[in-house]
Protein backbone atom coordinates (compact mmCIF):
# COMPACT_ATOMS: atom_id res chain seq x y z
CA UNK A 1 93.48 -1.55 67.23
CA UNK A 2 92.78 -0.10 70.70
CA UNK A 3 96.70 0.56 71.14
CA UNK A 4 96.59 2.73 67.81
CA UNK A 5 93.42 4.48 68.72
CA UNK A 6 95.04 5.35 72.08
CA UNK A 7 98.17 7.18 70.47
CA UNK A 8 95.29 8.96 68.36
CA UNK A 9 93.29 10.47 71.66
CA UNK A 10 96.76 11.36 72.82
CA UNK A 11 97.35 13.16 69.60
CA UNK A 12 94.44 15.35 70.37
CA UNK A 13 94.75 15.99 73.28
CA UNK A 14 98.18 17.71 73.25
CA UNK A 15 96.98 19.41 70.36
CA UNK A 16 94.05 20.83 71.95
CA UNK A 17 96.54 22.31 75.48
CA UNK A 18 97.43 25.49 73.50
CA UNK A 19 94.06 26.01 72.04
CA UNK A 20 92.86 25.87 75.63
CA UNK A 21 95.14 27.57 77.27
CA UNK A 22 94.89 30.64 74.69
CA UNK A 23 90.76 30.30 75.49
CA UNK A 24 91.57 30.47 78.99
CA UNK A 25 93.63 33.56 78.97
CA UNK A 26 91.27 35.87 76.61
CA UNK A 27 88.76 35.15 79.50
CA UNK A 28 90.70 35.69 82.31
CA UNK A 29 92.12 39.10 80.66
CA UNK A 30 88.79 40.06 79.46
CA UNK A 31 88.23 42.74 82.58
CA UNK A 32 84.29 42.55 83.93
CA UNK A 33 82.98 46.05 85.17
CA UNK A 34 79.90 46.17 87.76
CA UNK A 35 78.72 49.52 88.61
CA UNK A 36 76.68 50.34 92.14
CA UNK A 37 74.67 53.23 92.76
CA UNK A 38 71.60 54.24 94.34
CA UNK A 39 68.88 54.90 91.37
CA UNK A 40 65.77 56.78 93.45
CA UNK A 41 65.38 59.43 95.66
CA UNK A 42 67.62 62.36 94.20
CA UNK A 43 66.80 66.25 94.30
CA UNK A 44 68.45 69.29 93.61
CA UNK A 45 71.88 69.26 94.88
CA UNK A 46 72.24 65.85 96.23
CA UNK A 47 75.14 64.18 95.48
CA UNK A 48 75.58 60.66 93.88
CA UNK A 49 78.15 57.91 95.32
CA UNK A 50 79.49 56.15 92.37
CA UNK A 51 80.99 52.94 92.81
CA UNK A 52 82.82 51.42 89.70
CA UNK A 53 84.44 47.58 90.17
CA UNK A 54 86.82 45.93 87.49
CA UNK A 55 88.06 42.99 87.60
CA UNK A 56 90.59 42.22 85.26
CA UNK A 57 94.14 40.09 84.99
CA UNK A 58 97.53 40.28 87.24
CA UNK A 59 99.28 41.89 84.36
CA UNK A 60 96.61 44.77 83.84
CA UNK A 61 97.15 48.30 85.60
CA UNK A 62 94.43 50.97 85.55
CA UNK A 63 95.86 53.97 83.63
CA UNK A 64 95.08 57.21 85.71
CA UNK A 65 95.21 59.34 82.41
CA UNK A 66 92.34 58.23 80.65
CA UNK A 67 89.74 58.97 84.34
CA UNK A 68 87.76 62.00 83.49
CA UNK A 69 88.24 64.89 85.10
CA UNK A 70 86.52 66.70 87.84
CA UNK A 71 84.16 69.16 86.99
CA UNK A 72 81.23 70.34 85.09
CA UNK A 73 80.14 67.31 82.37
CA UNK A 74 76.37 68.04 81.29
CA UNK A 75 74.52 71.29 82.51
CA UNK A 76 72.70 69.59 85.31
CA UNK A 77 75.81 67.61 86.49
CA UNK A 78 79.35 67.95 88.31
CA UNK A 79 81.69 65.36 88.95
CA UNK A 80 83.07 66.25 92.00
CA UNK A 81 85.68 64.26 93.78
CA UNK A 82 87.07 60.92 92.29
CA UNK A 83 89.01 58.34 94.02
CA UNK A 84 90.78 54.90 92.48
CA UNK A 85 91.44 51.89 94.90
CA UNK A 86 93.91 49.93 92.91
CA UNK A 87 94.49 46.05 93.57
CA UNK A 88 96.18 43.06 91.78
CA UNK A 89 93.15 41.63 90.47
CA UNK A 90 90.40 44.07 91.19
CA UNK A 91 90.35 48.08 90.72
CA UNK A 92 87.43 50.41 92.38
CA UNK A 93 86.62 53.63 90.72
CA UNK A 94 84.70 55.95 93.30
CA UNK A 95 82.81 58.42 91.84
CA UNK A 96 81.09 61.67 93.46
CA UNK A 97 78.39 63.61 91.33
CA UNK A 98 76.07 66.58 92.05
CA UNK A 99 73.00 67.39 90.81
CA UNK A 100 72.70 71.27 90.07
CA UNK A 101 69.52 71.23 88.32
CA UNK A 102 65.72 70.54 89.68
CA UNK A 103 62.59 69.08 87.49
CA UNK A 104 58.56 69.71 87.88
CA UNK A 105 57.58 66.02 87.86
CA UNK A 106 59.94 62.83 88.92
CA UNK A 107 62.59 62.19 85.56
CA UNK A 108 64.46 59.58 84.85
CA UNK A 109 67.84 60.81 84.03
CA UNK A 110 70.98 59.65 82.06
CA UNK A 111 74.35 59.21 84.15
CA UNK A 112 76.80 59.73 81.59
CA UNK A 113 79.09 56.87 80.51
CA UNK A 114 82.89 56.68 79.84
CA UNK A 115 86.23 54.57 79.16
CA UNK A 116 89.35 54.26 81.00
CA UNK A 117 92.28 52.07 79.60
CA UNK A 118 94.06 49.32 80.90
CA UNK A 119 97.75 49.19 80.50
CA UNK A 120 99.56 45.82 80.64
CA UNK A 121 99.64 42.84 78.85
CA UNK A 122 97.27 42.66 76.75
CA UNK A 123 96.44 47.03 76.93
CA UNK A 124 92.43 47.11 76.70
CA UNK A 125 89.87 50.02 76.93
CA UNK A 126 86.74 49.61 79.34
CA UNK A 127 83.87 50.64 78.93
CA UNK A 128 81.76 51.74 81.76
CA UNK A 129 78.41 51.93 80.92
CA UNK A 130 75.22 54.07 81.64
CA UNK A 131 73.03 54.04 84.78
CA UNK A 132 69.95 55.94 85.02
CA UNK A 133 68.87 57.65 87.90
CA UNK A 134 65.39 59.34 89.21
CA UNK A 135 65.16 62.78 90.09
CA UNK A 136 62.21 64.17 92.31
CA UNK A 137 61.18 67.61 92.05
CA UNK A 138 62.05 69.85 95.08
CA UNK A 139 58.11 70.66 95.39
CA UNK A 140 55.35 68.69 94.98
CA UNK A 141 53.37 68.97 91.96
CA UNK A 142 50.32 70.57 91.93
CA UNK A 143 47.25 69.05 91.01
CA UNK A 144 45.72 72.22 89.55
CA UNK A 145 46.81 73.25 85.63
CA UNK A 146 49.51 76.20 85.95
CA UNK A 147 49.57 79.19 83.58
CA UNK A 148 52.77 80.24 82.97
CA UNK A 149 53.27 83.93 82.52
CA UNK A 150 55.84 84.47 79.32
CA UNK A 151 58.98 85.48 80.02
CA UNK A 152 59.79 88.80 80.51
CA UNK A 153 62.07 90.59 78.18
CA UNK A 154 65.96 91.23 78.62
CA UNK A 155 66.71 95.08 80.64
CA UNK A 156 67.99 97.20 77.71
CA UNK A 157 69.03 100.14 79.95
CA UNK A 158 72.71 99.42 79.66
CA UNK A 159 72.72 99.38 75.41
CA UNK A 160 69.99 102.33 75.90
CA UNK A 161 72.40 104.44 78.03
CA UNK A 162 75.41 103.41 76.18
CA UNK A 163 73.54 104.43 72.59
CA UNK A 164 72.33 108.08 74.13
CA UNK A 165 76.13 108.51 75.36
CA UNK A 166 77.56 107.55 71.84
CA UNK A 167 74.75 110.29 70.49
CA UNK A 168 75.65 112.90 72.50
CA UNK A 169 79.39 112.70 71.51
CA UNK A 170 78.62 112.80 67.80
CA UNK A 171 77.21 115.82 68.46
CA UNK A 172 79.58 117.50 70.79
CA UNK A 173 81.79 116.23 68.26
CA UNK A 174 79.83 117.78 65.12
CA UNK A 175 79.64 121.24 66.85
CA UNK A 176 83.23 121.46 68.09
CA UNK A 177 84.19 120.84 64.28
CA UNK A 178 81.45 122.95 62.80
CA UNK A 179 82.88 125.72 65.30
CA UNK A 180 86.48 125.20 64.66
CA UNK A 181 85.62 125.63 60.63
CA UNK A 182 83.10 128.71 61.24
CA UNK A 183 85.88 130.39 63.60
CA UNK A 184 88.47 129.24 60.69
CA UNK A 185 85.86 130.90 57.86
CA UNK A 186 85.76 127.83 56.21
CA UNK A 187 82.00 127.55 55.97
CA UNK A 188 80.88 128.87 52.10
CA UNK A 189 77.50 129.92 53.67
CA UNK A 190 78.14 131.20 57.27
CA UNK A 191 81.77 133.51 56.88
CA UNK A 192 83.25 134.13 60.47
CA UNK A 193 82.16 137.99 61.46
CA UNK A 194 81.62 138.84 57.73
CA UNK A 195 82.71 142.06 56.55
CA UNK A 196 80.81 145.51 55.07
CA UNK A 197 80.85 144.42 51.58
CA UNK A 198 79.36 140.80 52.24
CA UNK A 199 76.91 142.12 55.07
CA UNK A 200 75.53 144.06 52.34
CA UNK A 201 75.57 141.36 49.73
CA UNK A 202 73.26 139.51 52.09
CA UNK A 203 71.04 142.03 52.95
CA UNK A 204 70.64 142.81 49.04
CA UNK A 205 69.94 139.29 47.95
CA UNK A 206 67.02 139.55 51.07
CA UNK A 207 65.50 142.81 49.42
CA UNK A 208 63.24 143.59 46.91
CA UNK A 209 65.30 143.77 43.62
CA UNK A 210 63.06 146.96 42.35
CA UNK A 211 64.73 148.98 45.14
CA UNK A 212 67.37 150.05 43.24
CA UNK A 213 68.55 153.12 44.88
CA UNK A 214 68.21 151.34 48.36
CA UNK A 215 70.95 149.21 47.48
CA UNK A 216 73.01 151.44 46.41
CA UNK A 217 73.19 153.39 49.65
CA UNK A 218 73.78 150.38 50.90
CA UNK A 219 76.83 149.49 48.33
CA UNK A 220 77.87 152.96 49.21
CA UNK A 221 77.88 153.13 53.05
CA UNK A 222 79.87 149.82 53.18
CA UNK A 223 82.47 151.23 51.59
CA UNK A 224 82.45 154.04 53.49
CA UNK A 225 82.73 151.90 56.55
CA UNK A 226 86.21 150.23 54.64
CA UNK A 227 87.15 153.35 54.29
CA UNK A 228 86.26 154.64 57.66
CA UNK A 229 84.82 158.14 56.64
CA UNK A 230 82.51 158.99 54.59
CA UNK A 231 83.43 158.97 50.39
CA UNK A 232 83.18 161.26 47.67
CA UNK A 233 84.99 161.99 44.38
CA UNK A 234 88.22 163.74 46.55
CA UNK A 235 89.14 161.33 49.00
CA UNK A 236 88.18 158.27 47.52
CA UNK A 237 92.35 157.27 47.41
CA UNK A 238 91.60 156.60 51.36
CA UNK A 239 89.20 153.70 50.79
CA UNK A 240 92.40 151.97 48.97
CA UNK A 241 94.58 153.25 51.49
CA UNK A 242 92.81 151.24 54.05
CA UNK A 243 91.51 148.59 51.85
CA UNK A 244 94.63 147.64 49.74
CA UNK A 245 92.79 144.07 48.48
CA UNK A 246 90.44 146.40 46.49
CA UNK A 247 93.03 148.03 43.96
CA UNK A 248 91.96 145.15 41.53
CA UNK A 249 88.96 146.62 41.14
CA UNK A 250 90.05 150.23 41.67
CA UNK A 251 87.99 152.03 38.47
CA UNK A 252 84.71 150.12 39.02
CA UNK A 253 84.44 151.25 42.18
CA UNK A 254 86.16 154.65 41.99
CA UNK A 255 83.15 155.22 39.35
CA UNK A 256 80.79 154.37 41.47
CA UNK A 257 81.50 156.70 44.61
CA UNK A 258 81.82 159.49 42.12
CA UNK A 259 78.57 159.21 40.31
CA UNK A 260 76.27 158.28 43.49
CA UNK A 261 78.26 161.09 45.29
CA UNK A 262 77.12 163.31 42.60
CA UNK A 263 73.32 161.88 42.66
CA UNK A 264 73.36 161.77 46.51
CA UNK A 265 75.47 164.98 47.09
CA UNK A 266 75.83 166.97 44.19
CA UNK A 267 79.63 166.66 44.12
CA UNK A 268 80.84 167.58 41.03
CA UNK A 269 84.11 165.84 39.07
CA UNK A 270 87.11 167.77 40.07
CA UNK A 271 90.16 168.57 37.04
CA UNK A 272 87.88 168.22 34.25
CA UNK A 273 86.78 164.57 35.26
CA UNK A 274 83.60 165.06 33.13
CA UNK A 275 84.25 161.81 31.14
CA UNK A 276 82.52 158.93 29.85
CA UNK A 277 83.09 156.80 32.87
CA UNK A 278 82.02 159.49 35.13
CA UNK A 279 79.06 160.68 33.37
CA UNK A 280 75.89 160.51 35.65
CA UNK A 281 73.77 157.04 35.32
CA UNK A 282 70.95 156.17 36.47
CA UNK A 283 70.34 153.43 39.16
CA UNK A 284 69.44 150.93 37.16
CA UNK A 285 72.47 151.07 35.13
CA UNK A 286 74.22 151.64 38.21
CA UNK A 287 73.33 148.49 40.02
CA UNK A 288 73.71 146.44 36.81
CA UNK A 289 77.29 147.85 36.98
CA UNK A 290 77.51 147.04 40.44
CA UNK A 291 76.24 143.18 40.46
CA UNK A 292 79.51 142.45 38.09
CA UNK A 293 82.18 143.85 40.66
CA UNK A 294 80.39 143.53 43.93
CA UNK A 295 81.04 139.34 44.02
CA UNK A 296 84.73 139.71 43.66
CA UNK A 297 84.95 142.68 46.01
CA UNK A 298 83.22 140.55 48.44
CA UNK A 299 85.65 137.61 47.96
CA UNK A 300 88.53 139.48 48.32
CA UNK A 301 87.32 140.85 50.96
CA UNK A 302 86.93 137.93 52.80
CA UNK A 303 90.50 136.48 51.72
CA UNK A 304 92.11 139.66 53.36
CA UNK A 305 90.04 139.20 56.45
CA UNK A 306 90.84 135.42 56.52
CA UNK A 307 94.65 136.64 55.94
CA UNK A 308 95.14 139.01 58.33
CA UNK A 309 93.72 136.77 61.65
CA UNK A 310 96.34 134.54 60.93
């Protein structure tokens, strides 16, 4: 009986080595971090000394990838320098932060955490964790309750100076292209140095339409001045002579020199030109007349002034 319950012990024994040895070698490959650093005393731009230990297994190799980088890592914070002190057993991580921000009243403050891997056999990641740190303000706080004065606002001289600038081209703009149509006469209202006929037009649309025979000594010294003498019923051929874009309209307007040159002058009809057309009127059939031609003479006008500065 004890000889059999020997061989039993035995049994369990050797079946418990590789449970044991598997038990020993998660916790000797289980790496153990401890992180120093000074906690108190900190003000704007001091720097932090950082010093990370982990111990981990002969077949584990810190992988320099996965450090972080220096640099800026939270607004108030800068990881400046880093430095790794490999071993077999045991790697340091040193670690040098700055402070670039400043507090009214003593903070505790958040160091930030991260992970760096281990490469080997078995590959692990390690977690370092958190350590918080207290920050002092620069000056002391005072006693008395501050009033804050609210912020001032943003300087908008550079957008103000920019908008008056883009102003001012639009209109240099507007005018150089309201001057290139007007000296081009393509502006309806405002013709580029308007002719006899439409100065007149204007001026007639300004007077009093019950001055009937005021308008049309004004009809008839424009067309004098196309003519460039003075009309009547024998040399009327020279206002066509020197205004050839007025043929089109050649018997209204021959009938009107003729009879206000006979109720102006007393010119009579020469060969026996007492006709219908050339009977005398009186003005106010003689501007009705004259409101039917005078828009197209003006037009054509304009055309052949339009035509001949080009």
């Amino acid at each position: 009986m004890n000889h059999t319950l020997k061989w039993i012990m035995l049994l369990f024994w050797l079946c418990g080595l590789p449970l044991q040895a598997a038990i020993n070698q998660n916790v000797d490959m289980s790496p153990i971090v401890k992180v120093d650093m000074r906690q108190h005393g900190y003000h704007l731009g001091d720097m932090i000394e950082q010093k990370v230990q982990i111990q981990h297994s002969a077949t584990q190799v810190l992988d320099s990838k996965s450090l972080p980088l220096p640099g800026p890592v939270t607004p108030w914070l800068d990881l400046k320098a880093i430095k790794v002190t490999p071993a077999k057993t045991m790697t340091v991580i040193e670690l040098r932060w700055q402070i670039f921000a400043t507090v009214e009243t003593a903070q505790e403050l958040p160091m930030p955490a991260f992970s760096v891997n281990m490469i080997g056999q078995p590959a692990v990641t390690v977690k370092v964790p958190s350590l918080t740190l207290f920050q002092s303000p620069v000056f002391g706080h005072s006693v008395n309750q501050i009033v804050r004065k609210p912020s001032r606002p943003p300087l908008m001289y550079a957008l103000t100076q920019w908008q008056w600038l883009t102003i001012a081209c639009l209109i240099v703009s507007a005018f150089a292209a309201v001057t290139a149509l007007w000296l081009r006469d393509r502006i309806p209202g405002l013709p580029f140095r308007p002719g006899p006929l439409l100065r007149v037009k204007r001026k007639m649309l300004r007077a009093d339409s019950s001055a009937d025979e005021a308008a049309l000594k004004m009809v008839y010294q424009a067309l004098c001045e196309c003519a460039g003498q003075t009309l009547h019923n024998t040399n009327i051929n020279r206002l066509f002579e020197r205004a050839s874009y007025l043929l089109v309209l050649q018997p209204q307007i021959s009938e009107f020199v003729v009879s206000y040159s006979r109720q102006a002058f007393g010119y009579r009809p020469i060969d026996g030109q007492q006709s219908a057309d050339y009977s005398s009127k009186n003005p106010a059939e003689m501007l009705e007349q004259l409101r039917t031609w005078l828009p197209k003479a003006v037009l054509l006008e304009r055309i052949a002034r339009n035509t001949s500065r080009k």
